[in-house]
PDB file of N, CA and C in Angstrom:
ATOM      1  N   UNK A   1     -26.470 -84.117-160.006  1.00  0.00           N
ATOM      2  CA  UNK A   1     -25.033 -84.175-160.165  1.00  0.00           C
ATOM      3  C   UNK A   1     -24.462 -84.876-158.936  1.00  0.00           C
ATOM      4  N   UNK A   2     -23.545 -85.917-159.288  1.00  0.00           N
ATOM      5  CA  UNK A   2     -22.992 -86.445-158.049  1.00  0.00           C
ATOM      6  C   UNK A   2     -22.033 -85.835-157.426  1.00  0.00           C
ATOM      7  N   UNK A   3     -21.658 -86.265-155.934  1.00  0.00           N
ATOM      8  CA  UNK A   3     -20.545 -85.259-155.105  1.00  0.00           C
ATOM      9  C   UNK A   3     -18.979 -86.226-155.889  1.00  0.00           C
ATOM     10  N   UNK A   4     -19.178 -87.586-156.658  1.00  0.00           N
ATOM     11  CA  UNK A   4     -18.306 -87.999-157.300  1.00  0.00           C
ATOM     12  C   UNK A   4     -17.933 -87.061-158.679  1.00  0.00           C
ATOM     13  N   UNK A   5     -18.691 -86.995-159.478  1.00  0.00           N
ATOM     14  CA  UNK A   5     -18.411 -85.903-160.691  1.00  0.00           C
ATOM     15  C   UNK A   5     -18.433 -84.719-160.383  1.00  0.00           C
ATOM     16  N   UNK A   6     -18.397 -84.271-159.036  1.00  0.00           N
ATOM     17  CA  UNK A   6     -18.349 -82.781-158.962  1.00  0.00           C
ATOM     18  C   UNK A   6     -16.501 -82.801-158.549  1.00  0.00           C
ATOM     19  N   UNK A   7     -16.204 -83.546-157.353  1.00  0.00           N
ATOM     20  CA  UNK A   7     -15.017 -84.447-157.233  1.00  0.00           C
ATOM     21  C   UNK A   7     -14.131 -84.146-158.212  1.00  0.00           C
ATOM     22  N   UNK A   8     -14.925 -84.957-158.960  1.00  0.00           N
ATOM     23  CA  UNK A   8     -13.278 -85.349-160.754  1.00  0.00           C
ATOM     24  C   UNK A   8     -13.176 -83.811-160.834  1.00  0.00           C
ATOM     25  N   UNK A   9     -14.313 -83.368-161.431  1.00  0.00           N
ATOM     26  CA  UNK A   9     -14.391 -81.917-162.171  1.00  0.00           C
ATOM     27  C   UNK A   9     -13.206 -80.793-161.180  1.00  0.00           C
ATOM     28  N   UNK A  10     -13.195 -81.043-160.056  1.00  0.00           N
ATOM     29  CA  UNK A  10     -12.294 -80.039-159.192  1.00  0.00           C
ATOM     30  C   UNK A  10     -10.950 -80.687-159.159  1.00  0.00           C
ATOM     31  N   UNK A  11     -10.358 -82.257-158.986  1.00  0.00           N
ATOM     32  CA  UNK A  11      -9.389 -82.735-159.520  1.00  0.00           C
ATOM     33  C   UNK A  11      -8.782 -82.432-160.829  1.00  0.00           C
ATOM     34  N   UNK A  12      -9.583 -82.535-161.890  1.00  0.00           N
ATOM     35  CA  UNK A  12      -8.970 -81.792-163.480  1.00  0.00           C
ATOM     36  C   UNK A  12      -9.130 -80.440-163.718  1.00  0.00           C
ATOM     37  N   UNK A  13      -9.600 -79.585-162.861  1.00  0.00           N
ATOM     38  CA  UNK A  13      -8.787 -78.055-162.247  1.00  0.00           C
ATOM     39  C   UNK A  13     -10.220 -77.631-163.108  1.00  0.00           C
ATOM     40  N   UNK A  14     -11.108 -78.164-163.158  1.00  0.00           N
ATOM     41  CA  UNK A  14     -12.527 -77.383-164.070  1.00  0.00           C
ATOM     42  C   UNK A  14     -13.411 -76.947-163.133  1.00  0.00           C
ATOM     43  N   UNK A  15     -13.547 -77.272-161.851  1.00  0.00           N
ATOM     44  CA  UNK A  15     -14.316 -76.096-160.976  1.00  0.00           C
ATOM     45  C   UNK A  15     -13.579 -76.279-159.551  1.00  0.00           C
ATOM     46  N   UNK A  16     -13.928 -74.830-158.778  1.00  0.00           N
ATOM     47  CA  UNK A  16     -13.059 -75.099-157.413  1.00  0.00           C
ATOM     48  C   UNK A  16     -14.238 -75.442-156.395  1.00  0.00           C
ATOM     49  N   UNK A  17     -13.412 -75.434-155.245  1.00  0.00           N
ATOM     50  CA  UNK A  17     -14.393 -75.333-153.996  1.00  0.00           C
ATOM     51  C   UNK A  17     -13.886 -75.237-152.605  1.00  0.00           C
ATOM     52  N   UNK A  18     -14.095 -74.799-152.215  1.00  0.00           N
ATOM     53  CA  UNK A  18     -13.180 -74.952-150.577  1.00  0.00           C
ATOM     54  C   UNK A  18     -13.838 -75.806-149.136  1.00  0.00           C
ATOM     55  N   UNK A  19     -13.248 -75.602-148.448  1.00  0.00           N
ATOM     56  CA  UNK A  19     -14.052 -76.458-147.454  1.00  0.00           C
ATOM     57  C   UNK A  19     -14.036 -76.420-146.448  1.00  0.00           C
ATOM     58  N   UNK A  20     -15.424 -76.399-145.917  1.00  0.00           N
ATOM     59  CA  UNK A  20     -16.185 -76.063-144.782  1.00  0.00           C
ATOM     60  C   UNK A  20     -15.688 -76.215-143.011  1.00  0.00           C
ATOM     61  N   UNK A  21     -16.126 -75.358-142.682  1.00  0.00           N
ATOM     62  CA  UNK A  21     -15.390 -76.276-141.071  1.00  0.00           C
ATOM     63  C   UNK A  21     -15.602 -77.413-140.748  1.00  0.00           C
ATOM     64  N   UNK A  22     -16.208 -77.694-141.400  1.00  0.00           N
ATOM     65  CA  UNK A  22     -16.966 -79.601-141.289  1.00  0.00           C
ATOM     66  C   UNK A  22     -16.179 -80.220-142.364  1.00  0.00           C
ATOM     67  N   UNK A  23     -15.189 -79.730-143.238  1.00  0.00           N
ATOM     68  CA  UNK A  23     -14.636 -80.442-144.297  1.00  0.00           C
ATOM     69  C   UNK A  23     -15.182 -81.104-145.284  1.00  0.00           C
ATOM     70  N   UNK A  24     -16.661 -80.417-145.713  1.00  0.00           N
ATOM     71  CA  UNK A  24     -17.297 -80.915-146.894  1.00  0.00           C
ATOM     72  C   UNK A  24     -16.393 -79.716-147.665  1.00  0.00           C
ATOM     73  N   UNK A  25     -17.247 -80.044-149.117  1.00  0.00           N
ATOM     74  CA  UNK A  25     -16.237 -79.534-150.335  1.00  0.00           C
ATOM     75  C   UNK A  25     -18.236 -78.414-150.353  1.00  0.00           C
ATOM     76  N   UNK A  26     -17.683 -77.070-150.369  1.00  0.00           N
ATOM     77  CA  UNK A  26     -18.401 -76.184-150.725  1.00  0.00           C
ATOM     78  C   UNK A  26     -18.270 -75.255-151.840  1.00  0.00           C
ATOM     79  N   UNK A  27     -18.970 -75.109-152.847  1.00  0.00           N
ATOM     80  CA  UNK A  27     -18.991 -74.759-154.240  1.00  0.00           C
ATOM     81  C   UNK A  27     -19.845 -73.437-154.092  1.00  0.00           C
ATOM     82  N   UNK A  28     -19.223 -72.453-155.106  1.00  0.00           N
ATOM     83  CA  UNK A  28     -20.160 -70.825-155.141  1.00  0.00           C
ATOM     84  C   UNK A  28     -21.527 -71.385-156.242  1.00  0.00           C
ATOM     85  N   UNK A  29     -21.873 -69.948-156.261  1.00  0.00           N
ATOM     86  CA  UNK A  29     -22.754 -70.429-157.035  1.00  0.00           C
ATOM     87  C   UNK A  29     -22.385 -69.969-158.755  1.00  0.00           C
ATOM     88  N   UNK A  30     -21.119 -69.707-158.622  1.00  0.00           N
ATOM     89  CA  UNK A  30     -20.797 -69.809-160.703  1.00  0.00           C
ATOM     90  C   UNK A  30     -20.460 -71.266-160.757  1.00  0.00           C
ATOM     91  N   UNK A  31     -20.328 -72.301-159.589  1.00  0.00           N
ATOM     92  CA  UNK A  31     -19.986 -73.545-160.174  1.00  0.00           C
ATOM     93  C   UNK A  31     -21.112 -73.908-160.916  1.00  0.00           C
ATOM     94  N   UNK A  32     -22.510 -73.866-160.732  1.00  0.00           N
ATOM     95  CA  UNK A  32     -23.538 -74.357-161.460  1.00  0.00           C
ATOM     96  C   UNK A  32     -23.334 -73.852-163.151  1.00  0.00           C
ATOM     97  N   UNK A  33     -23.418 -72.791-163.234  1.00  0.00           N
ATOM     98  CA  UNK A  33     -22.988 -72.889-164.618  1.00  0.00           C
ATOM     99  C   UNK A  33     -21.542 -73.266-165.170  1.00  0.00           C
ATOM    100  N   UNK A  34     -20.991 -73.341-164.425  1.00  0.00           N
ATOM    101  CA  UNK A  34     -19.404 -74.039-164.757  1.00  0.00           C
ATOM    102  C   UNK A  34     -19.751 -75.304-165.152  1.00  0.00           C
ATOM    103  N   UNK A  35     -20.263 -76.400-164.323  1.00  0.00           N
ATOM    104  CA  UNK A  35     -20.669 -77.572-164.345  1.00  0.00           C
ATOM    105  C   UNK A  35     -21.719 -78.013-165.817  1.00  0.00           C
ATOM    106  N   UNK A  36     -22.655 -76.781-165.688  1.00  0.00           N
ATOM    107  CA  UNK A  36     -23.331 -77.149-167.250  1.00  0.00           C
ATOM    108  C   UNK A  36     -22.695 -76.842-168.358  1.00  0.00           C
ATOM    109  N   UNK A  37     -21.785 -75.827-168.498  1.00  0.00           N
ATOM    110  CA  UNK A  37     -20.871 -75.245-169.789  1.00  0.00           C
ATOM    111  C   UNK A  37     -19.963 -76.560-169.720  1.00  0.00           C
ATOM    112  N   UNK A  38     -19.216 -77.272-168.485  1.00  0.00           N
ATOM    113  CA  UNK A  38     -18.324 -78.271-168.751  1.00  0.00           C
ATOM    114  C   UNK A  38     -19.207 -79.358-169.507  1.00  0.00           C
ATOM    115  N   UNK A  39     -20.320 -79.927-169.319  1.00  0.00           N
ATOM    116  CA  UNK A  39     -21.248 -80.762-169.782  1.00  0.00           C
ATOM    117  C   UNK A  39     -21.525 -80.780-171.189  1.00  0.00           C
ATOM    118  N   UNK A  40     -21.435 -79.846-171.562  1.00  0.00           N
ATOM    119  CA  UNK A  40     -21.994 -79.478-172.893  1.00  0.00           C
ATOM    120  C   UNK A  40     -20.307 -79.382-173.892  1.00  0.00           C
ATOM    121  N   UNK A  41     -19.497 -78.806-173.346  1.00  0.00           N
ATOM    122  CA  UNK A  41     -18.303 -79.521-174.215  1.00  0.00           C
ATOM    123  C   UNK A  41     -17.730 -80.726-174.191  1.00  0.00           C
ATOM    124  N   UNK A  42     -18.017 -81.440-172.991  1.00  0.00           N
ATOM    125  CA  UNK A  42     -17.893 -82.531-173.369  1.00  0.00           C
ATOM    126  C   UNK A  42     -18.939 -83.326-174.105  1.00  0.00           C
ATOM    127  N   UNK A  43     -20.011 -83.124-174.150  1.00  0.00           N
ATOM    128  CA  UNK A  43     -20.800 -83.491-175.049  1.00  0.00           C
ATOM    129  C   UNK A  43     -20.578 -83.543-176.719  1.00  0.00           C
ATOM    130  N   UNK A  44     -19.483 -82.349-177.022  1.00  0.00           N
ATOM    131  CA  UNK A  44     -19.075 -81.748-177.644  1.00  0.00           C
ATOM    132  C   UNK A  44     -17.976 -82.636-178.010  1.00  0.00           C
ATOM    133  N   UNK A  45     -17.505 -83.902-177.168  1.00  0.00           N
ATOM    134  CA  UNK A  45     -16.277 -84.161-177.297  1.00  0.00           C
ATOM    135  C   UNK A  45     -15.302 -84.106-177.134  1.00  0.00           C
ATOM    136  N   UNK A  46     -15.102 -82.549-176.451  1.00  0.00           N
ATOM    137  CA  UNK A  46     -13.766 -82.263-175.515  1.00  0.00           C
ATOM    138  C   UNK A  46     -12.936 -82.933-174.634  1.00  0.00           C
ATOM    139  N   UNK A  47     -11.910 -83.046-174.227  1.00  0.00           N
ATOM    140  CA  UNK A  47     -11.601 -83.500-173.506  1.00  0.00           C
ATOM    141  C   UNK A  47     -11.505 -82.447-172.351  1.00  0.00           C
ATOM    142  N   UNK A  48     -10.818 -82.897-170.867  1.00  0.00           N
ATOM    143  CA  UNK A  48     -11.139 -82.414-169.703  1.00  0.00           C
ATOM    144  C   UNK A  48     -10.010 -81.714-170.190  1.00  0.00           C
ATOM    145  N   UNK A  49      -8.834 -81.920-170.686  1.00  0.00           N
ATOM    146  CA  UNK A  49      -7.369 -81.001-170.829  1.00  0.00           C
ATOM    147  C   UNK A  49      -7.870 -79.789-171.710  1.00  0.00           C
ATOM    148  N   UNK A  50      -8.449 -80.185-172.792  1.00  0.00           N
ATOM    149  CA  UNK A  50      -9.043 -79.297-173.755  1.00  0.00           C
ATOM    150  C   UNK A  50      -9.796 -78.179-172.810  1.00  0.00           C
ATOM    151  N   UNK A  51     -10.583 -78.706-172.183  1.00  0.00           N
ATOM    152  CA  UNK A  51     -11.774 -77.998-171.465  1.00  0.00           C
ATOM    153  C   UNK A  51     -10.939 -77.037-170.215  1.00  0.00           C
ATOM    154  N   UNK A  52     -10.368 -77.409-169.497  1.00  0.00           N
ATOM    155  CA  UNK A  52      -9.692 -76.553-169.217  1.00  0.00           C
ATOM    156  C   UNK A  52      -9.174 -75.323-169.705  1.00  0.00           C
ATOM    157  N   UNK A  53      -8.420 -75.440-170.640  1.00  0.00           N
ATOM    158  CA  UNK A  53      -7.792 -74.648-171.813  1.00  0.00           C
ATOM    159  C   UNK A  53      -8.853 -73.674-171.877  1.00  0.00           C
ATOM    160  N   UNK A  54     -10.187 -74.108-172.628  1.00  0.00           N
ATOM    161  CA  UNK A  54     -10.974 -72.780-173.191  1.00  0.00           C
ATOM    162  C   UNK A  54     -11.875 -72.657-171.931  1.00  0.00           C
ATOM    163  N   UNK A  55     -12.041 -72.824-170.937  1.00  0.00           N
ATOM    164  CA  UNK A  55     -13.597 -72.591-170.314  1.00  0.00           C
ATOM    165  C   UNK A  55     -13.323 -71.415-169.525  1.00  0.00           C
ATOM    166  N   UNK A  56     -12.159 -70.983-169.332  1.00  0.00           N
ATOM    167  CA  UNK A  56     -12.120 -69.324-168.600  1.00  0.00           C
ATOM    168  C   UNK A  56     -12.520 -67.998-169.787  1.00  0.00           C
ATOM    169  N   UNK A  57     -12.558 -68.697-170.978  1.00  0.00           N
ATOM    170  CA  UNK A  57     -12.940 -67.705-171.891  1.00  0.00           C
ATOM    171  C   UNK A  57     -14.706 -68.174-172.219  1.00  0.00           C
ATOM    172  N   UNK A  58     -14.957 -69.160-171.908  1.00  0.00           N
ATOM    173  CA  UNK A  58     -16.356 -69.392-172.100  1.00  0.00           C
ATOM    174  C   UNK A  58     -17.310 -68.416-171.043  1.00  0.00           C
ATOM    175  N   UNK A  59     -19.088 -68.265-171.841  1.00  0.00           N
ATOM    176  CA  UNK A  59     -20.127 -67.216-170.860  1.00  0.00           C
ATOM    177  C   UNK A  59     -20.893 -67.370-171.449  1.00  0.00           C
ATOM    178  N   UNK A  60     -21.736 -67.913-170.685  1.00  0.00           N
ATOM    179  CA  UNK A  60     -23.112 -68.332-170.789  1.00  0.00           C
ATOM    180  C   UNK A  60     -23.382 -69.940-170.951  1.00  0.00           C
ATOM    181  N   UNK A  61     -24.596 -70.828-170.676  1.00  0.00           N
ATOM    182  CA  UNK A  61     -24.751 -71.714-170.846  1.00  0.00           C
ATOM    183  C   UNK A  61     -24.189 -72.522-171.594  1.00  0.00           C
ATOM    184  N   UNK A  62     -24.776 -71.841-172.838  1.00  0.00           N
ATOM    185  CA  UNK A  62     -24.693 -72.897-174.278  1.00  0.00           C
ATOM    186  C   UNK A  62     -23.121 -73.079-174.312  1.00  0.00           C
ATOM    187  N   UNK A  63     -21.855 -72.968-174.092  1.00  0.00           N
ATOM    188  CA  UNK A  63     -21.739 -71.475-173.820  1.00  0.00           C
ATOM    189  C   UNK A  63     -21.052 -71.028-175.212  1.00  0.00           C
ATOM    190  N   UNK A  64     -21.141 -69.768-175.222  1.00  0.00           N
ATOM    191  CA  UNK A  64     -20.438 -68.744-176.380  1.00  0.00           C
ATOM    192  C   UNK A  64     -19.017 -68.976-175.403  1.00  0.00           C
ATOM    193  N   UNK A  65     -18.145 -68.299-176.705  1.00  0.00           N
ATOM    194  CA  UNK A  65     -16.887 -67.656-176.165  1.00  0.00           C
ATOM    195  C   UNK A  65     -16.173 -66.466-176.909  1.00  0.00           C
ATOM    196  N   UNK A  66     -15.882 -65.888-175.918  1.00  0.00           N
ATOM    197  CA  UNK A  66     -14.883 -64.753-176.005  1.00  0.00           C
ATOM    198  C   UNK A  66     -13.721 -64.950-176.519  1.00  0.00           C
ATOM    199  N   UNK A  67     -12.584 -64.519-177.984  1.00  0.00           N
ATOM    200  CA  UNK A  67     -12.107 -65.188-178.341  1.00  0.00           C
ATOM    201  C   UNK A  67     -11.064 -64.788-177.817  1.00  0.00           C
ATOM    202  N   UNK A  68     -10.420 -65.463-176.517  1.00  0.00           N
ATOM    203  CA  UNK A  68      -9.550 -65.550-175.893  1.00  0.00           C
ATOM    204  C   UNK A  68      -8.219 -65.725-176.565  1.00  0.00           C
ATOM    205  N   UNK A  69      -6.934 -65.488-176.181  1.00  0.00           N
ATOM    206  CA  UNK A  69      -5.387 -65.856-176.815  1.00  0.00           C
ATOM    207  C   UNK A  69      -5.549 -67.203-176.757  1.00  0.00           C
ATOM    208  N   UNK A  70      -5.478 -67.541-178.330  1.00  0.00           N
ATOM    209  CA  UNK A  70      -5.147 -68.986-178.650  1.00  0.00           C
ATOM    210  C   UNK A  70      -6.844 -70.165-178.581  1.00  0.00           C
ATOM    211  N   UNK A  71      -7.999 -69.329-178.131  1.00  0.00           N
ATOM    212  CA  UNK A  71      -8.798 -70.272-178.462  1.00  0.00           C
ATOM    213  C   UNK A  71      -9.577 -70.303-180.145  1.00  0.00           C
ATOM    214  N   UNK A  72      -9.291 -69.672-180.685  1.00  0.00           N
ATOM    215  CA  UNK A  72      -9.765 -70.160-181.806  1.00  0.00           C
ATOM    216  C   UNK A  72      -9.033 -71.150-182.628  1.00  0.00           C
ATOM    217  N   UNK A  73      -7.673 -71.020-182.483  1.00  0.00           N
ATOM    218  CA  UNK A  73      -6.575 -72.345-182.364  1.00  0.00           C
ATOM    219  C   UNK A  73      -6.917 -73.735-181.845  1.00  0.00           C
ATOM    220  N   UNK A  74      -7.748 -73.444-180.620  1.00  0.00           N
ATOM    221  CA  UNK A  74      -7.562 -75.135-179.980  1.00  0.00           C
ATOM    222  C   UNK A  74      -8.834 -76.059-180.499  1.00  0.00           C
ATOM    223  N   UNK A  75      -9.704 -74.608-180.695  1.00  0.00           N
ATOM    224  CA  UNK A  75     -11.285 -75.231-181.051  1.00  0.00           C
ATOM    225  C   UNK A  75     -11.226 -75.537-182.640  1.00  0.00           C
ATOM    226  N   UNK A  76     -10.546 -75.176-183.384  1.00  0.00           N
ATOM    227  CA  UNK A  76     -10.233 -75.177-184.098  1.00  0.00           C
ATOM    228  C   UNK A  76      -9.450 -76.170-185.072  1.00  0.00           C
ATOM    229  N   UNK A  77      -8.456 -76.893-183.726  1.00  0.00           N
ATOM    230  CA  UNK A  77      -7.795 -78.072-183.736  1.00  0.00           C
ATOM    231  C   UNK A  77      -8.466 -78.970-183.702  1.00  0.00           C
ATOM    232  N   UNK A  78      -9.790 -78.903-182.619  1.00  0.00           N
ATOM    233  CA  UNK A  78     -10.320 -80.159-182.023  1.00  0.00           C
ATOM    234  C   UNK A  78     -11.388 -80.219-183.258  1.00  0.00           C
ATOM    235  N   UNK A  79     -11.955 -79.149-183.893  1.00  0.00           N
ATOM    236  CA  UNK A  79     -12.876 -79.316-185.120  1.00  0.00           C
ATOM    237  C   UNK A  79     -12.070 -80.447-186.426  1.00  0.00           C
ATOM    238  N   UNK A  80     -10.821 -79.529-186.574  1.00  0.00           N
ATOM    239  CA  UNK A  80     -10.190 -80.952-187.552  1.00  0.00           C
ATOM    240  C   UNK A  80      -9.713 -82.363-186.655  1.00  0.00           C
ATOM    241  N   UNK A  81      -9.695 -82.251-185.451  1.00  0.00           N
ATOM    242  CA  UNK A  81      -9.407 -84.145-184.995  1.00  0.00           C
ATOM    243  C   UNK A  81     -10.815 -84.741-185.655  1.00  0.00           C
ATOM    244  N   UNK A  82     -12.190 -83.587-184.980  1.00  0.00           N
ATOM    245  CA  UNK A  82     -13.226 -84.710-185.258  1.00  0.00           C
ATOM    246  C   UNK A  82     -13.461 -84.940-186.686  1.00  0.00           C
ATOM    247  N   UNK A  83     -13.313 -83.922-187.608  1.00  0.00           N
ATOM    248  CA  UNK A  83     -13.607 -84.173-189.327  1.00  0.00           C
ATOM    249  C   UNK A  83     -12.951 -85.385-189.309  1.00  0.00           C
ATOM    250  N   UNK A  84     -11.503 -85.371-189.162  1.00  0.00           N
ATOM    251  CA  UNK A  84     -10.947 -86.690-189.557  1.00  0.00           C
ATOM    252  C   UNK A  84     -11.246 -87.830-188.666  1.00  0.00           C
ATOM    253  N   UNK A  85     -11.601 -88.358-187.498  1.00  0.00           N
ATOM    254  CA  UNK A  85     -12.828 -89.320-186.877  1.00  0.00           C
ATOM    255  C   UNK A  85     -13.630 -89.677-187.691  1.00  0.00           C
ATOM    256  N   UNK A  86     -14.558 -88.442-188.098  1.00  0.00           N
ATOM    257  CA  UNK A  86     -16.067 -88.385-188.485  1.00  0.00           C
ATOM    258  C   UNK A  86     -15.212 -89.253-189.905  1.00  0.00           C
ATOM    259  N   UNK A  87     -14.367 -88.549-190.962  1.00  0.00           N
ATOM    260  CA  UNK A  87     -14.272 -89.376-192.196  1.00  0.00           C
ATOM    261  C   UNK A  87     -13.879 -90.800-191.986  1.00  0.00           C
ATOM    262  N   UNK A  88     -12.828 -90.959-190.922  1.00  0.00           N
ATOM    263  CA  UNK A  88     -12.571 -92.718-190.763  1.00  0.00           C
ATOM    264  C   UNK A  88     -13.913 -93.273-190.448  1.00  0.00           C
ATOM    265  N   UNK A  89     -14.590 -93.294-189.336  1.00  0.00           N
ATOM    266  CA  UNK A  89     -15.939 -93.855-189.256  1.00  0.00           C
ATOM    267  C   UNK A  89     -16.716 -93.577-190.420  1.00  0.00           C
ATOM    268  N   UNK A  90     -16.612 -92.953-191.492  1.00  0.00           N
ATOM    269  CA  UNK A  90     -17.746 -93.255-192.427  1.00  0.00           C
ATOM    270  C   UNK A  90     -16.987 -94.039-193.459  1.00  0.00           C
ATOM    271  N   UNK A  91     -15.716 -94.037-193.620  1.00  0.00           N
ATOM    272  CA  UNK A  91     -15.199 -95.757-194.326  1.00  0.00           C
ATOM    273  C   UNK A  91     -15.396 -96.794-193.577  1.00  0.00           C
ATOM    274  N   UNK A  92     -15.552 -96.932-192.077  1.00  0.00           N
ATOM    275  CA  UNK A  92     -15.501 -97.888-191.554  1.00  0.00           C
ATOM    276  C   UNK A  92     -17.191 -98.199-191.895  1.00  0.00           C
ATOM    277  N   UNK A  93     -17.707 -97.289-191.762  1.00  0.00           N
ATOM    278  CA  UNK A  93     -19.401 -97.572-192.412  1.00  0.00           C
ATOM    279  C   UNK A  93     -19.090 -98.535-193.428  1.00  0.00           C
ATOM    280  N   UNK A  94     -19.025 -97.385-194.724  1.00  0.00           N
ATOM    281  CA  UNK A  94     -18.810 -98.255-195.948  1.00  0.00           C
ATOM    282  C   UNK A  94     -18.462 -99.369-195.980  1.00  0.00           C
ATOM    283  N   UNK A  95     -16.936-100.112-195.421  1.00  0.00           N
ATOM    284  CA  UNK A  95     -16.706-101.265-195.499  1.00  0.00           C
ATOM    285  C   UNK A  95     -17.457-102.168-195.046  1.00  0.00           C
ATOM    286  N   UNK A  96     -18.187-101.562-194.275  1.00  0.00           N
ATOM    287  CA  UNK A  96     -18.744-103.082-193.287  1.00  0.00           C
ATOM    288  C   UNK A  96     -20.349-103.138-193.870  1.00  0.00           C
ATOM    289  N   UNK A  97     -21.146-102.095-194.720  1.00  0.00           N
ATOM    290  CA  UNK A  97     -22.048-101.974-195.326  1.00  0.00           C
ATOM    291  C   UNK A  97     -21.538-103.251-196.170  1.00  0.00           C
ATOM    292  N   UNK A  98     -20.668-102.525-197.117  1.00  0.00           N
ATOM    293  CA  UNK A  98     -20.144-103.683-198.108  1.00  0.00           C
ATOM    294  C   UNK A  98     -20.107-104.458-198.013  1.00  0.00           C
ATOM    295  N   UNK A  99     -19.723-105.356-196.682  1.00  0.00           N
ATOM    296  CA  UNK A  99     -19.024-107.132-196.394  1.00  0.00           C
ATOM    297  C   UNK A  99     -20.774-107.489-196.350  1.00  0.00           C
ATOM    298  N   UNK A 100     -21.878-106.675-195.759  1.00  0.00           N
ATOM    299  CA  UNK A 100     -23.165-107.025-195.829  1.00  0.00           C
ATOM    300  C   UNK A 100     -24.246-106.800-196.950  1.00  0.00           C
ATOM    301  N   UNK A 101     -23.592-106.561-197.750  1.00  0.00           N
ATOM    302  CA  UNK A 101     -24.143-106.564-199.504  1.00  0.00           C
ATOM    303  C   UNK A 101     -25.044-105.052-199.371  1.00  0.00           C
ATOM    304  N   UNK A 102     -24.619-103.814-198.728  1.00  0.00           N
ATOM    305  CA  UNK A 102     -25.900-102.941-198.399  1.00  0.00           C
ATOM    306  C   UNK A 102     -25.159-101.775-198.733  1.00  0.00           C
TER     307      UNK A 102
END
């Protein structure tokens, strides 16, 4: 993990850290799993605003969540943005299958 993406991640309020008498940026050790649970929703597609939102209710790796006020709402939201993605990209399939006789 770079000290640049660890950086962003504490700029968009997704992990903290304080700093040292030497003025490096020093991280506990729940940032490590903070850092992999953030990884994996964005993998997921999340955005960093999104991710914010649910990751104080997230635990454990993969991670599960606790259904916090209002997260089954947001995850919920972000499940129908991607259906409707996922359906435009599969016309955009189709059409362009089509223009190639396939």
């Amino acid at each position: 993990m770079s000290a640049r993406l660890l950086r962003y991640y504490g700029e968009q309020g997704l992990i903290d850290a304080r700093r040292g008498a030497n003025g490096y940026r020093e991280y506990g050790e729940d940032a490590v799993l903070t850092v992999r649970q953030v990884r994996k929703l964005l993998d997921a597609g999340l955005s960093t605003e999104v991710i914010r939102a649910v990751l104080p209710c997230a635990r454990g790796e993969a991670p599960a969540f606790d259904m916090c006020v209002d997260i089954e709402e947001i995850l919920g939201r972000e499940l129908m943005v991607t259906e409707v993605r996922i359906d435009e990209l599969e016309r955009s399939r189709d059409a362009l299958a089509g223009f190639l006789g396939k």
